[in-house]
C-alpha atoms as a PDB file:
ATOM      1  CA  UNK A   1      -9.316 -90.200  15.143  1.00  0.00           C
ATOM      2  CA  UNK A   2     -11.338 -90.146  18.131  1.00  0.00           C
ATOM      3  CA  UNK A   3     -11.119 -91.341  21.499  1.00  0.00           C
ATOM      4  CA  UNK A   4     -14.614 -91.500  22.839  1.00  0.00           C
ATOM      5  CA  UNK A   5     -15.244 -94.212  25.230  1.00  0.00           C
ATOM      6  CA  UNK A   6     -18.330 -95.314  23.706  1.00  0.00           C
ATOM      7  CA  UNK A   7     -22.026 -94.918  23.911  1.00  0.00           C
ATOM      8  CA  UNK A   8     -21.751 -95.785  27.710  1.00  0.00           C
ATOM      9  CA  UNK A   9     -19.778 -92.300  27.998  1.00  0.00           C
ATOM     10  CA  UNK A  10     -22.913 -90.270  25.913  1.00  0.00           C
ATOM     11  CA  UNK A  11     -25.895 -91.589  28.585  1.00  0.00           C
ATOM     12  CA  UNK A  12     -24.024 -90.827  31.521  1.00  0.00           C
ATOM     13  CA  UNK A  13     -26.152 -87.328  32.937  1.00  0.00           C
ATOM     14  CA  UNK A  14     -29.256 -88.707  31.372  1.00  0.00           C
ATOM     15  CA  UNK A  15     -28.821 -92.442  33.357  1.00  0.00           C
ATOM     16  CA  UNK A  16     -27.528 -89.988  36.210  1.00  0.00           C
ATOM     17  CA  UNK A  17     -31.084 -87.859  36.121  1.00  0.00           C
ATOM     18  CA  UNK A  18     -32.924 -91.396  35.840  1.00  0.00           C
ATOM     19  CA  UNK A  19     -31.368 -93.124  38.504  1.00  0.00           C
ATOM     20  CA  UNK A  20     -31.216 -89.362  41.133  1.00  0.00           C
ATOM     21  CA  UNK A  21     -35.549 -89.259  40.709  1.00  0.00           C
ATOM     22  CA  UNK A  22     -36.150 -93.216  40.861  1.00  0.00           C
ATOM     23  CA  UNK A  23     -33.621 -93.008  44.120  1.00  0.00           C
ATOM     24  CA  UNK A  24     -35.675 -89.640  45.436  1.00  0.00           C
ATOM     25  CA  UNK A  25     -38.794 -91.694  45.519  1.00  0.00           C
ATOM     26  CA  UNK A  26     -37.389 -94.185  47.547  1.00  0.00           C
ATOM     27  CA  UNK A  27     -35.594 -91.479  49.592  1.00  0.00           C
ATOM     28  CA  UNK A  28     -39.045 -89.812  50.323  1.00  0.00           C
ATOM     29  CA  UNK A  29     -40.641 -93.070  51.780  1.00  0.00           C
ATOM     30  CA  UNK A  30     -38.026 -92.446  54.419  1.00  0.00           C
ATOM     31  CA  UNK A  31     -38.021 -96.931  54.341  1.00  0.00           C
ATOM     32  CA  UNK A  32     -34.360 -96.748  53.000  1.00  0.00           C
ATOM     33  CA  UNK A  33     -31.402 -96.215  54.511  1.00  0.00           C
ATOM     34  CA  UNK A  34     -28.846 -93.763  52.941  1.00  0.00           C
ATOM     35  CA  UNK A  35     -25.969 -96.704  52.592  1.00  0.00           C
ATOM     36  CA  UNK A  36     -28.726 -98.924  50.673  1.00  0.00           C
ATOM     37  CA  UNK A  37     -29.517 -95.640  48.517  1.00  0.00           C
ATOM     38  CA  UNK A  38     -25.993 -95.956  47.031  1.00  0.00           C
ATOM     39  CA  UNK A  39     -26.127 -99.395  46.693  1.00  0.00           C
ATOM     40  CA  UNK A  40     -29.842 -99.186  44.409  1.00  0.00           C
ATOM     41  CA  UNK A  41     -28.667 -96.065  43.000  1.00  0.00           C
ATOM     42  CA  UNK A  42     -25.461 -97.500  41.467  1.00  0.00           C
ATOM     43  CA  UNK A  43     -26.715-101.461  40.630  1.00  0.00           C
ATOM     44  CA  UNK A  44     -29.741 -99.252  38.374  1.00  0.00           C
ATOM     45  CA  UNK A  45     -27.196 -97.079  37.080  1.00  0.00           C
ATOM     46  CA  UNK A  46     -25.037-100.232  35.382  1.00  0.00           C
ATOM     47  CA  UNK A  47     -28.500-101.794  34.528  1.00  0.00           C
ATOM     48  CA  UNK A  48     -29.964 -98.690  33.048  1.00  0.00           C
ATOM     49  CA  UNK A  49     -26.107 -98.498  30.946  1.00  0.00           C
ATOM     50  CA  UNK A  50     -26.170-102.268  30.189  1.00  0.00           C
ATOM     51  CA  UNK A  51     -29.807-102.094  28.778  1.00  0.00           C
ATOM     52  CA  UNK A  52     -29.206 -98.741  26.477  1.00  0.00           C
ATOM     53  CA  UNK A  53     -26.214 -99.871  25.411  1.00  0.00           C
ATOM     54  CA  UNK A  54     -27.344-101.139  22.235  1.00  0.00           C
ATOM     55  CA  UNK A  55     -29.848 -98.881  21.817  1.00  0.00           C
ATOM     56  CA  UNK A  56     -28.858 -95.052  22.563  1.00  0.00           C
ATOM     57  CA  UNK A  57     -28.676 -92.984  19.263  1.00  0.00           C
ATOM     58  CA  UNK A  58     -27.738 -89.420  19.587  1.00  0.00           C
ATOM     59  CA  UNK A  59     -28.436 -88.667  16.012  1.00  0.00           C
ATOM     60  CA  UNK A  60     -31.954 -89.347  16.288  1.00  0.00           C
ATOM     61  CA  UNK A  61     -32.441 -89.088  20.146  1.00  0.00           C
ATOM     62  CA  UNK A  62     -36.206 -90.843  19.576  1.00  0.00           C
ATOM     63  CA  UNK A  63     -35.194 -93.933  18.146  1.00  0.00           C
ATOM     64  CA  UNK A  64     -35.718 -96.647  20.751  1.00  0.00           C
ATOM     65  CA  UNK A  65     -37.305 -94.502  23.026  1.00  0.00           C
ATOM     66  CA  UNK A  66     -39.905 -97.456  23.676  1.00  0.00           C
ATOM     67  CA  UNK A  67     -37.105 -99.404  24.153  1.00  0.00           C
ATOM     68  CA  UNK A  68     -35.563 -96.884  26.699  1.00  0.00           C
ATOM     69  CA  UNK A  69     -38.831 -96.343  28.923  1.00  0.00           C
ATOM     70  CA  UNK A  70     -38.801 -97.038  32.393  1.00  0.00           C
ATOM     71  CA  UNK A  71     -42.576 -97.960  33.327  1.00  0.00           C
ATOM     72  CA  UNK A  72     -44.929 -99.171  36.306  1.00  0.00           C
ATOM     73  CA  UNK A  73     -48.088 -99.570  35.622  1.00  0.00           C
ATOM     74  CA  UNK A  74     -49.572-101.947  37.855  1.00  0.00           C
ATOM     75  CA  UNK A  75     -46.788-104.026  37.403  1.00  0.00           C
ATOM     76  CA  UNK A  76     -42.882-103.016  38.201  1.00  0.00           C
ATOM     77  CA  UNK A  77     -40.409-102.289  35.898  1.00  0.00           C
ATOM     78  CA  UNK A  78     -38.095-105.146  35.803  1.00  0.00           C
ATOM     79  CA  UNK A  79     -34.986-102.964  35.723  1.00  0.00           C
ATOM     80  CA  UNK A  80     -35.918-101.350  39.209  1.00  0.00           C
ATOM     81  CA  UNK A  81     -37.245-104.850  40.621  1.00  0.00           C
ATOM     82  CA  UNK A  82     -33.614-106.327  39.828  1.00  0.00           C
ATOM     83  CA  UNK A  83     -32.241-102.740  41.117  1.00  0.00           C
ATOM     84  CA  UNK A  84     -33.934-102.979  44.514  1.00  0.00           C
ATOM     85  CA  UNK A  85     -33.206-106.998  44.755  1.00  0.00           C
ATOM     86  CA  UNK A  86     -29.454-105.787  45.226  1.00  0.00           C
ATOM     87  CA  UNK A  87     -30.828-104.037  49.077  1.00  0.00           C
ATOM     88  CA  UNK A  88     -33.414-107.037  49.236  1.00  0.00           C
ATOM     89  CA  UNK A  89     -36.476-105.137  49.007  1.00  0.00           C
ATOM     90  CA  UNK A  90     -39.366-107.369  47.728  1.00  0.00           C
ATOM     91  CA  UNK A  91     -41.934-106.053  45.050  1.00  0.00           C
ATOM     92  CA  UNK A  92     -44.412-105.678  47.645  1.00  0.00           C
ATOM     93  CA  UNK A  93     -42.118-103.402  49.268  1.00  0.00           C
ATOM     94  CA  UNK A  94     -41.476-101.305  46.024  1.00  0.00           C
ATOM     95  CA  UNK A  95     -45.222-101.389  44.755  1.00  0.00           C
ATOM     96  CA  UNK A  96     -45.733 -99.470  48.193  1.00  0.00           C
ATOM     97  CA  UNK A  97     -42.401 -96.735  47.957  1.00  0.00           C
ATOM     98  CA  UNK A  98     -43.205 -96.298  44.017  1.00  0.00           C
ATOM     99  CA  UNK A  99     -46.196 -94.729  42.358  1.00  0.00           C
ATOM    100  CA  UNK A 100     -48.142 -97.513  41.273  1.00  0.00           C
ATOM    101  CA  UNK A 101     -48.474 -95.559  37.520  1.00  0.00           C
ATOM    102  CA  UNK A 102     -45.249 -94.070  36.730  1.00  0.00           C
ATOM    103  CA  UNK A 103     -43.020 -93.520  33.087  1.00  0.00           C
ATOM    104  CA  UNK A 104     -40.107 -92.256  32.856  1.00  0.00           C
ATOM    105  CA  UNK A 105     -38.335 -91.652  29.596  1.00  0.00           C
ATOM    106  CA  UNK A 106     -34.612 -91.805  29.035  1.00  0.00           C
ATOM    107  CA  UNK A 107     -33.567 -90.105  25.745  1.00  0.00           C
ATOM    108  CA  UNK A 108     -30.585 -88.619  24.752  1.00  0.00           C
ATOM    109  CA  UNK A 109     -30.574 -85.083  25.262  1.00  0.00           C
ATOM    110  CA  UNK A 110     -33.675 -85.202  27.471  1.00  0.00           C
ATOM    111  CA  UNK A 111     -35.483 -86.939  30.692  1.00  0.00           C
ATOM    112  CA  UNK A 112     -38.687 -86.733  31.962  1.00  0.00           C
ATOM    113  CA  UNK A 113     -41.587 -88.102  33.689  1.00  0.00           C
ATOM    114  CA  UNK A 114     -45.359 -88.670  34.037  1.00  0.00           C
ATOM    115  CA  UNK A 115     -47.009 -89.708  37.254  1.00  0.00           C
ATOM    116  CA  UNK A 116     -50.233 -91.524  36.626  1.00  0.00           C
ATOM    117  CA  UNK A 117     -51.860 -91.925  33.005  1.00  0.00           C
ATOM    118  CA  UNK A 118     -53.421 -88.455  33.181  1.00  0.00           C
ATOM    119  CA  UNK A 119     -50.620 -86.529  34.536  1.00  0.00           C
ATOM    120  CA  UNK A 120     -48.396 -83.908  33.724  1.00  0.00           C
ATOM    121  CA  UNK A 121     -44.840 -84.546  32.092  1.00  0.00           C
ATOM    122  CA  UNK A 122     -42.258 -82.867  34.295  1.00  0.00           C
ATOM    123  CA  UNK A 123     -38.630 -82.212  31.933  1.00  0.00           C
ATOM    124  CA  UNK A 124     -35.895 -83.661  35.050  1.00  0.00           C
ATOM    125  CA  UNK A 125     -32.958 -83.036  32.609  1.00  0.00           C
ATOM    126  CA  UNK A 126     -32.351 -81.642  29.245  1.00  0.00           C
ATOM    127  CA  UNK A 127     -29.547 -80.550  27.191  1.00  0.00           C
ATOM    128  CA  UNK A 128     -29.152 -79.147  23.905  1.00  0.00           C
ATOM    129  CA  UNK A 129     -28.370 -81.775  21.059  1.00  0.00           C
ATOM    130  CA  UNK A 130     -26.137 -79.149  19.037  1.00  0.00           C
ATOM    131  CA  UNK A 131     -24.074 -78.973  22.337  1.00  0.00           C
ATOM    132  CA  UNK A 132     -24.250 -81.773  24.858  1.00  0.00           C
ATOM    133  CA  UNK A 133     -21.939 -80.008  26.636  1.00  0.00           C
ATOM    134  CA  UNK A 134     -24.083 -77.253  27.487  1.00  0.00           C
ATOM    135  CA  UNK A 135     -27.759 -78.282  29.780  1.00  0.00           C
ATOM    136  CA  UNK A 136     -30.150 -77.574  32.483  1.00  0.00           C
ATOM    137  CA  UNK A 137     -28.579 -79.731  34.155  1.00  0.00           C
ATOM    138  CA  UNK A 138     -30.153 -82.595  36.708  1.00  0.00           C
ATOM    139  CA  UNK A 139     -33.140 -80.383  38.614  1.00  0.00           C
ATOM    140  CA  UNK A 140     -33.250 -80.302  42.016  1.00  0.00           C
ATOM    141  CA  UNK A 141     -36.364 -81.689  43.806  1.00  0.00           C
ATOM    142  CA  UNK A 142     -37.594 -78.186  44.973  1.00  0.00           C
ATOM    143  CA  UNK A 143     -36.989 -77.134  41.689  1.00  0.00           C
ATOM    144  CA  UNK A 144     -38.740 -80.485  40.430  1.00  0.00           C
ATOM    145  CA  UNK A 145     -42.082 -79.461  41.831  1.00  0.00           C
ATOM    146  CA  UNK A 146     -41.417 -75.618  41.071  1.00  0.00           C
ATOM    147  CA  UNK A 147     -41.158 -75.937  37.167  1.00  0.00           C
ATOM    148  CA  UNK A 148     -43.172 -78.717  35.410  1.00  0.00           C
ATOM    149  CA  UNK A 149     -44.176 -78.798  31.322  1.00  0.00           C
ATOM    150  CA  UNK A 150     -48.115 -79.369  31.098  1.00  0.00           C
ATOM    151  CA  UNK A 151     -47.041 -81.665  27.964  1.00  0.00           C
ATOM    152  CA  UNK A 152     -44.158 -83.080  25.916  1.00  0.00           C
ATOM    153  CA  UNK A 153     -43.948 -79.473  24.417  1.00  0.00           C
ATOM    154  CA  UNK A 154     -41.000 -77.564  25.025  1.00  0.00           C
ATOM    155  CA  UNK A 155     -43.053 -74.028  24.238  1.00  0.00           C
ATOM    156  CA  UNK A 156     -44.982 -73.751  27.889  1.00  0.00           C
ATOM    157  CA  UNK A 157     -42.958 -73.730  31.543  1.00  0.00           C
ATOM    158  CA  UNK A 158     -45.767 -73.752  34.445  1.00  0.00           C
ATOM    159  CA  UNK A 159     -44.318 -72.115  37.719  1.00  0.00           C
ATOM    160  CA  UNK A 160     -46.077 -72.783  41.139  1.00  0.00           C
ATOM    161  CA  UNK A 161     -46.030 -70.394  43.690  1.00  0.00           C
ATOM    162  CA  UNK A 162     -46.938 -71.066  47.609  1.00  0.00           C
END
């Protein structure tokens, strides 16, 4: 018998990977104090949680993945807007801090992101689905704009150099 806590416990590094770059953006703006950081950081993550809950499948880690998207294009994702209600920040405020075309997919096994509609997708966490144990990890920011995938294929790693 097994004594998993539930489909909750699975998302936990990928919500954690979401919730670290949407918080980074914010964090870069320099607009938000460290104390209301938390406070975003942690009312997304039980949004993010509460929202997948019903719809996070392992098995077939693209299932739902429509569902699962985190997107701003021209108009904010409502899961951030109730997010950044908790510090009071308006949607003004967040269509200035956050790019005003941005996706971010949340998928078991694997996060990433595409600024604007032409852009790059950059992997921000990704773990095997034989062992979810075993991953990249979260990357850091430095590392963030250091390795980026020119598309959803996991064949071609781009390094930049200064």
């Amino acid at each position: 018998m097994s004594h998993r806590r539930g489909p909750r416990q699975d998302m936990v590094p990928e919500i954690a990977a979401a919730v670290g770059f949407v918080s980074g953006l914010l964090r870069t703006r320099g607009c938000v104090s460290e104390q209301q950081l938390q406070v975003f950081s942690g009312a997304l993550r039980e949004a993010l949680a509460e929202h997948y809950k019903h719809h996070w499948f392992p098995e077939k880690p693209s299932k739902g993945s429509g569902y699962r998207c985190i997107r701003i294009n021209h108009k904010m994702d409502p899961i951030i807007s109730k997010a950044a209600s908790h510090i009071g920040l308006s949607l003004s405020q967040l269509y200035q801090l956050l790019p005003s075309e941005l996706t971010l997919w949340v998928d078991p096994y694997e996060v990433s992101y595409r600024i604007g509609e032409d852009g790059s997708i950059c992997v921000l966490y990704e773990a095997t689905a034989t062992k979810p144990g075993s991953s990249c990890g979260v990357l850091t920011c430095k590392n963030q704009l250091m390795l980026g995938r020119t598309s959803p294929s996991k064949n071609y790693i781009m390094t930049v150099s200064s």
